[in-house]
N, C-alpha and C. Protein backbone atom coordinates (compact mmCIF):
# COMPACT_ATOMS: atom_id res chain seq x y z
N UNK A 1 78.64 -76.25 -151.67
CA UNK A 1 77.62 -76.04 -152.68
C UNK A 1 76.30 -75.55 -152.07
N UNK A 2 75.79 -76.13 -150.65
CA UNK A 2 74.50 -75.95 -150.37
C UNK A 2 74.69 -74.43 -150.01
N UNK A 3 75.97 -74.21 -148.94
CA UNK A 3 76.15 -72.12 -149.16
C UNK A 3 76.22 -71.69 -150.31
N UNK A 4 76.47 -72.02 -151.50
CA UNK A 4 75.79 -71.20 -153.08
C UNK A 4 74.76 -71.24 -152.79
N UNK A 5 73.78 -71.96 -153.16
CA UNK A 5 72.36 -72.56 -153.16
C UNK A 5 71.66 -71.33 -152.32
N UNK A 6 72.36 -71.05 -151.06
CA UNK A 6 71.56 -70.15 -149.74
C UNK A 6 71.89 -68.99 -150.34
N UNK A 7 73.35 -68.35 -150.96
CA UNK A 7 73.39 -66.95 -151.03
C UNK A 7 72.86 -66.68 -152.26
N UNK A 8 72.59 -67.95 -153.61
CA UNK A 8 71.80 -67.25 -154.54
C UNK A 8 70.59 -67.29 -154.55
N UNK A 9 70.22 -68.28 -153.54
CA UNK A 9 68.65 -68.10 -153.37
C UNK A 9 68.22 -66.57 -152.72
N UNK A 10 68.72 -66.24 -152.17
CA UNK A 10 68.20 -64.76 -151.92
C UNK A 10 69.14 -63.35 -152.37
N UNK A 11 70.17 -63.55 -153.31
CA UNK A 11 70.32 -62.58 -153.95
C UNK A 11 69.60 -62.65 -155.90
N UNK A 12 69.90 -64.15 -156.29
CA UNK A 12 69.39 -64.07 -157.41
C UNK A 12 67.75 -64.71 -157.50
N UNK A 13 67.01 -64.68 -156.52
CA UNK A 13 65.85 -65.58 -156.81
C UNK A 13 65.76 -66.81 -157.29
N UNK A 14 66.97 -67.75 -156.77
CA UNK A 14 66.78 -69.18 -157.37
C UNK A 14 65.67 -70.06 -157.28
N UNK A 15 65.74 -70.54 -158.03
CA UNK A 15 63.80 -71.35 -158.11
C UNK A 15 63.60 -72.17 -157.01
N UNK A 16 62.32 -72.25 -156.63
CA UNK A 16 61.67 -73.24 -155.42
C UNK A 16 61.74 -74.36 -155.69
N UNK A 17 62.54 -75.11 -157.51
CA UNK A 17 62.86 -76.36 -157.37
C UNK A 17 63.85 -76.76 -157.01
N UNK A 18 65.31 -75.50 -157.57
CA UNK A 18 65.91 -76.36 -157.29
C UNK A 18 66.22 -76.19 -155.45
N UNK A 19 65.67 -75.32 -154.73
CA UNK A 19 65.50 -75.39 -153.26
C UNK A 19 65.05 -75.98 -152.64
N UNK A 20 63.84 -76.52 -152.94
CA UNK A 20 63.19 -77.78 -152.72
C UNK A 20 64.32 -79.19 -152.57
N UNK A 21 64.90 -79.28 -154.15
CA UNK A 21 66.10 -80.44 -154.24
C UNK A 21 67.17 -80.23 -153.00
N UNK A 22 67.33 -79.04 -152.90
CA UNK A 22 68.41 -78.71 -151.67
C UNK A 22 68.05 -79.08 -150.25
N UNK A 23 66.53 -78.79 -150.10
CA UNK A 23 66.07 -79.31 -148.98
C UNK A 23 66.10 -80.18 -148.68
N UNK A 24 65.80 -81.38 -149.63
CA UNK A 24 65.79 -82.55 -149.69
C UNK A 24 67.22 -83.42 -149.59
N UNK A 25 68.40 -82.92 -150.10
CA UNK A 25 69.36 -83.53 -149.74
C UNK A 25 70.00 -83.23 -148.22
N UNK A 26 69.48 -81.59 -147.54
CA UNK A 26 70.16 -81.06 -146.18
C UNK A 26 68.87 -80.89 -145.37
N UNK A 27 68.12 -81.99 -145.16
CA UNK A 27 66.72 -81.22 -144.67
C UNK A 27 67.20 -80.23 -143.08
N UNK A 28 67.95 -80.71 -142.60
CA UNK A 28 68.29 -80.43 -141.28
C UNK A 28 68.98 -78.62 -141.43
N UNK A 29 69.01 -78.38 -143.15
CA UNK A 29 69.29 -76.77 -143.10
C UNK A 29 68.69 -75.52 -142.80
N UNK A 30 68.38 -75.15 -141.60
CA UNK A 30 67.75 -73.95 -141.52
C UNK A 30 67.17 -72.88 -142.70
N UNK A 31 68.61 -72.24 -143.36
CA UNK A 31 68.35 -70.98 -143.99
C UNK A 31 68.04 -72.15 -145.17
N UNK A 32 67.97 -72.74 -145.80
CA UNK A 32 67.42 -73.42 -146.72
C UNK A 32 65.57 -73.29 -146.58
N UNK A 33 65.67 -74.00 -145.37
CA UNK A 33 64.19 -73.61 -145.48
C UNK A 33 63.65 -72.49 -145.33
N UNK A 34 64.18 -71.36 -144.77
CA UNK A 34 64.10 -70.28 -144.90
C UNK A 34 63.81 -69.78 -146.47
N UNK A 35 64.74 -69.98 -147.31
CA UNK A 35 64.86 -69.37 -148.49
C UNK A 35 63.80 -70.16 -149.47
N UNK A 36 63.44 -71.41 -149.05
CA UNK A 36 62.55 -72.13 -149.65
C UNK A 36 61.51 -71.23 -149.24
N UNK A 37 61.11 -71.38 -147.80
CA UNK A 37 59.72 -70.46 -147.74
C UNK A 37 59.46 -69.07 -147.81
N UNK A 38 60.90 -68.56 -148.33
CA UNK A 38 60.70 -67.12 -149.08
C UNK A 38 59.96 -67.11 -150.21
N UNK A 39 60.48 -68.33 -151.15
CA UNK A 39 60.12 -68.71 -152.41
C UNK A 39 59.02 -68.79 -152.48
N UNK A 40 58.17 -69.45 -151.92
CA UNK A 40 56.48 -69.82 -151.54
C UNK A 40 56.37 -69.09 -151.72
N UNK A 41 56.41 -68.10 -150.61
CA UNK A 41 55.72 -66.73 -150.54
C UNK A 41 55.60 -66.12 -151.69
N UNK A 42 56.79 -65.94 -152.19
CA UNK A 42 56.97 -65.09 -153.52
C UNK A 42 55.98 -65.65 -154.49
N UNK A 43 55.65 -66.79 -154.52
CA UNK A 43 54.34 -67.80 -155.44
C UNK A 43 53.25 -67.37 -154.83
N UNK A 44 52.81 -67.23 -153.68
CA UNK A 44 51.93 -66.98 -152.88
C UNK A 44 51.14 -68.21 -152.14
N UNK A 45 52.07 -69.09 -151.60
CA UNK A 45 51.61 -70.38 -151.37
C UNK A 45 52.16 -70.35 -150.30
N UNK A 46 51.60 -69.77 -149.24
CA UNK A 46 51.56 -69.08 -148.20
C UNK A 46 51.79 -70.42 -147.21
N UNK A 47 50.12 -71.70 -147.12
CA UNK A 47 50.66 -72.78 -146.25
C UNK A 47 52.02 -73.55 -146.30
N UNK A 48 52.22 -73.33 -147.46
CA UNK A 48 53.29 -74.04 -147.54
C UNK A 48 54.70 -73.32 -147.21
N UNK A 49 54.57 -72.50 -147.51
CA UNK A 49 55.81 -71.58 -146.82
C UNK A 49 56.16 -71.66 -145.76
N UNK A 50 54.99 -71.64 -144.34
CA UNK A 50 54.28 -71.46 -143.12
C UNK A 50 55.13 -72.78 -142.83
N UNK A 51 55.39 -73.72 -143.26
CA UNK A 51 55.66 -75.26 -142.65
C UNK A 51 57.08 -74.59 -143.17
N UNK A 52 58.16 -74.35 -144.05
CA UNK A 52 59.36 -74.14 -143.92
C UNK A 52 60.04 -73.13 -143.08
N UNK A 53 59.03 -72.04 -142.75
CA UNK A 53 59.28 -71.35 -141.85
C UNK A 53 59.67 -71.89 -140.40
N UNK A 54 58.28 -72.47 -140.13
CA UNK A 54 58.54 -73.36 -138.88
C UNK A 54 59.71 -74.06 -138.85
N UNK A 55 59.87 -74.79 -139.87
CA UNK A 55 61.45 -75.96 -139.86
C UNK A 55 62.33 -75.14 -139.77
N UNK A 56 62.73 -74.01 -140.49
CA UNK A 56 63.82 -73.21 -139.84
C UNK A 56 63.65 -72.91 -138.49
N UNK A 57 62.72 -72.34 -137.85
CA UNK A 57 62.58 -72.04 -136.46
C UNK A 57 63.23 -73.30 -135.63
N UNK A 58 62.86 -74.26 -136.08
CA UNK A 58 62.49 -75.70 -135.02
C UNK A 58 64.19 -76.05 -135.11
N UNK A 59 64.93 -75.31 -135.78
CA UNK A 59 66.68 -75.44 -136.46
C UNK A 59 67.16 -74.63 -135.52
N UNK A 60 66.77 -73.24 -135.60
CA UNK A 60 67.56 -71.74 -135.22
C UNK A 60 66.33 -71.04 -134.89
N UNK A 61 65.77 -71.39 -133.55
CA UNK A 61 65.15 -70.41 -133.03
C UNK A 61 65.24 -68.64 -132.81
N UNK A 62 66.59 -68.61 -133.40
CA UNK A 62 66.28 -67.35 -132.81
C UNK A 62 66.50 -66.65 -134.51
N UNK A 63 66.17 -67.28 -135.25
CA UNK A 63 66.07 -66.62 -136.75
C UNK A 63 65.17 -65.74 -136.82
N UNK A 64 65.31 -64.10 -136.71
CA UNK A 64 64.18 -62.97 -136.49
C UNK A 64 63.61 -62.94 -137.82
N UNK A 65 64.39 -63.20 -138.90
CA UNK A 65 63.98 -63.21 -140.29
C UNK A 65 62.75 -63.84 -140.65
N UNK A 66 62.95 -65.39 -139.82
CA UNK A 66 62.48 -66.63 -140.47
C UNK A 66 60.96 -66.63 -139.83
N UNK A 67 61.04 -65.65 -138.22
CA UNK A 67 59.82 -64.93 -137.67
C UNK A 67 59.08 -64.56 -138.19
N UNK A 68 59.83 -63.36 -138.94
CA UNK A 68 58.75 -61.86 -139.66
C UNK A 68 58.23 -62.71 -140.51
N UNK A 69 58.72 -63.32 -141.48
CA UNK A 69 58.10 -63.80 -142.53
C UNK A 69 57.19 -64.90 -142.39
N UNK A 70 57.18 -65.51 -141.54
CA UNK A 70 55.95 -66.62 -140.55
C UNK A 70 55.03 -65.60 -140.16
N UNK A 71 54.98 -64.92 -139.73
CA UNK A 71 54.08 -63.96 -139.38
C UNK A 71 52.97 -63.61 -140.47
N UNK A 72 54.00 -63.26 -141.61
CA UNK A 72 53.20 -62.37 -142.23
C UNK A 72 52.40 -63.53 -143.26
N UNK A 73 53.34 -64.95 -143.38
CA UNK A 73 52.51 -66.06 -144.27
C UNK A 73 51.21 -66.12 -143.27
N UNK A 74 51.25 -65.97 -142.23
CA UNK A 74 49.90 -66.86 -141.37
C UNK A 74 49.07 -66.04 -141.28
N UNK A 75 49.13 -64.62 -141.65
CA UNK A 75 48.50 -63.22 -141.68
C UNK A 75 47.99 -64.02 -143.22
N UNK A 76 48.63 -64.04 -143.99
CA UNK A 76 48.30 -64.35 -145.51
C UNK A 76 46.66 -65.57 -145.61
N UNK A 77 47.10 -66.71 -144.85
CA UNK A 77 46.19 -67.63 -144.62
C UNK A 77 45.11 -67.37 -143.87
N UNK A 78 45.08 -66.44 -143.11
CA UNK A 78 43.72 -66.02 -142.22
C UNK A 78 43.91 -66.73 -140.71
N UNK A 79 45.35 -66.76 -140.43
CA UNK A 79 45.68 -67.00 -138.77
C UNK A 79 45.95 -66.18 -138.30
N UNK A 80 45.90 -65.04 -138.07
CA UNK A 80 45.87 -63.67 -137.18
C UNK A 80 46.14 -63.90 -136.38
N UNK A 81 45.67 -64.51 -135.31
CA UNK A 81 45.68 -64.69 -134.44
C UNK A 81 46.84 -65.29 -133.59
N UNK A 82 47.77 -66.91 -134.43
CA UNK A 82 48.95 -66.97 -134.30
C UNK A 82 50.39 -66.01 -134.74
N UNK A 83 49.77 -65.22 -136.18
CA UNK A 83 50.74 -64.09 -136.39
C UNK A 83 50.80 -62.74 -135.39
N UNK A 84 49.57 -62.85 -134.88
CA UNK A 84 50.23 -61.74 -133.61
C UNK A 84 50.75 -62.59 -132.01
N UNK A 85 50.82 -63.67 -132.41
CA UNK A 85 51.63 -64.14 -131.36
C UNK A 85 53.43 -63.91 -132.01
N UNK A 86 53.36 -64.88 -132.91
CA UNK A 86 55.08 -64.29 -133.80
C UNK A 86 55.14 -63.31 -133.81
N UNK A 87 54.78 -62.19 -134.55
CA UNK A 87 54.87 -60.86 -134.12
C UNK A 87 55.24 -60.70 -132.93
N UNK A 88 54.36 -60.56 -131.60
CA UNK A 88 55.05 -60.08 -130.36
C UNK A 88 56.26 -61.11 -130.21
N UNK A 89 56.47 -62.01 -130.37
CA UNK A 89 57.93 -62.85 -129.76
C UNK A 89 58.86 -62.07 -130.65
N UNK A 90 59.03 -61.39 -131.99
CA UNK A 90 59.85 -60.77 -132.90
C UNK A 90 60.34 -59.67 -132.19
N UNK A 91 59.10 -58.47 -131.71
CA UNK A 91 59.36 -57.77 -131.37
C UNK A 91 59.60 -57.15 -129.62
N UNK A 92 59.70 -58.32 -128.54
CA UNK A 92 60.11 -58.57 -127.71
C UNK A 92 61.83 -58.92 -127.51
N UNK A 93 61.88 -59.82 -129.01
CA UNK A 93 63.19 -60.29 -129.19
C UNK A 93 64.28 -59.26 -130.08
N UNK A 94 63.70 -58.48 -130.63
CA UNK A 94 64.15 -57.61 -131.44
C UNK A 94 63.55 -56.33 -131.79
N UNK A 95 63.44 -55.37 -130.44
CA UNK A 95 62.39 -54.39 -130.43
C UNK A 95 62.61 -53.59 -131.83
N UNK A 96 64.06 -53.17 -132.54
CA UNK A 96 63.86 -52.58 -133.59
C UNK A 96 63.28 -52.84 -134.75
């Protein structure tokens, strides 16, 4: 069930509640939080995204996805400064 949850959260836009609920029963799921802090974003609730991002990272470091989009939340919040650190680790790790 929680792989539904992951592939319709990012093909059909499933809501940040019930992803949230998903989080909450698998916290230890990477692309969950991933897709949760897609969701943020998509709200524009950028800090909060920024912390699911990280939890995926702190899961599957080498999630280039879960990068870009940390990047660009902390760009959103006015951390520049850490988003061009993610940034270069993205594109060190994944020059294309």
């Amino acid at each position: 069930m929680l792989d539904d949850l992951v592939a319709l959260g990012e093909s059909t836009g499933k809501s940040r509640e019930e992803l949230e609920e998903a989080v909450s029963r698998d916290p230890g799921n990477a692309g969950l939080h991933y897709y949760l802090g897609a969701a943020l974003s998509e709200e524009e609730k950028y800090s909060e995204a920024v912390e699911h991002f990280k939890k995926a990272l702190e899961r599957e470091p080498g999630r280039i996805n879960a990068k870009r989009m940390l990047a660009i939340a902390l760009t959103e919040i006015g951390r520049g400064d850490e988003a061009v650190a993610v940034a270069r680790e993205v594109s060190e790790s994944d020059p294309d």
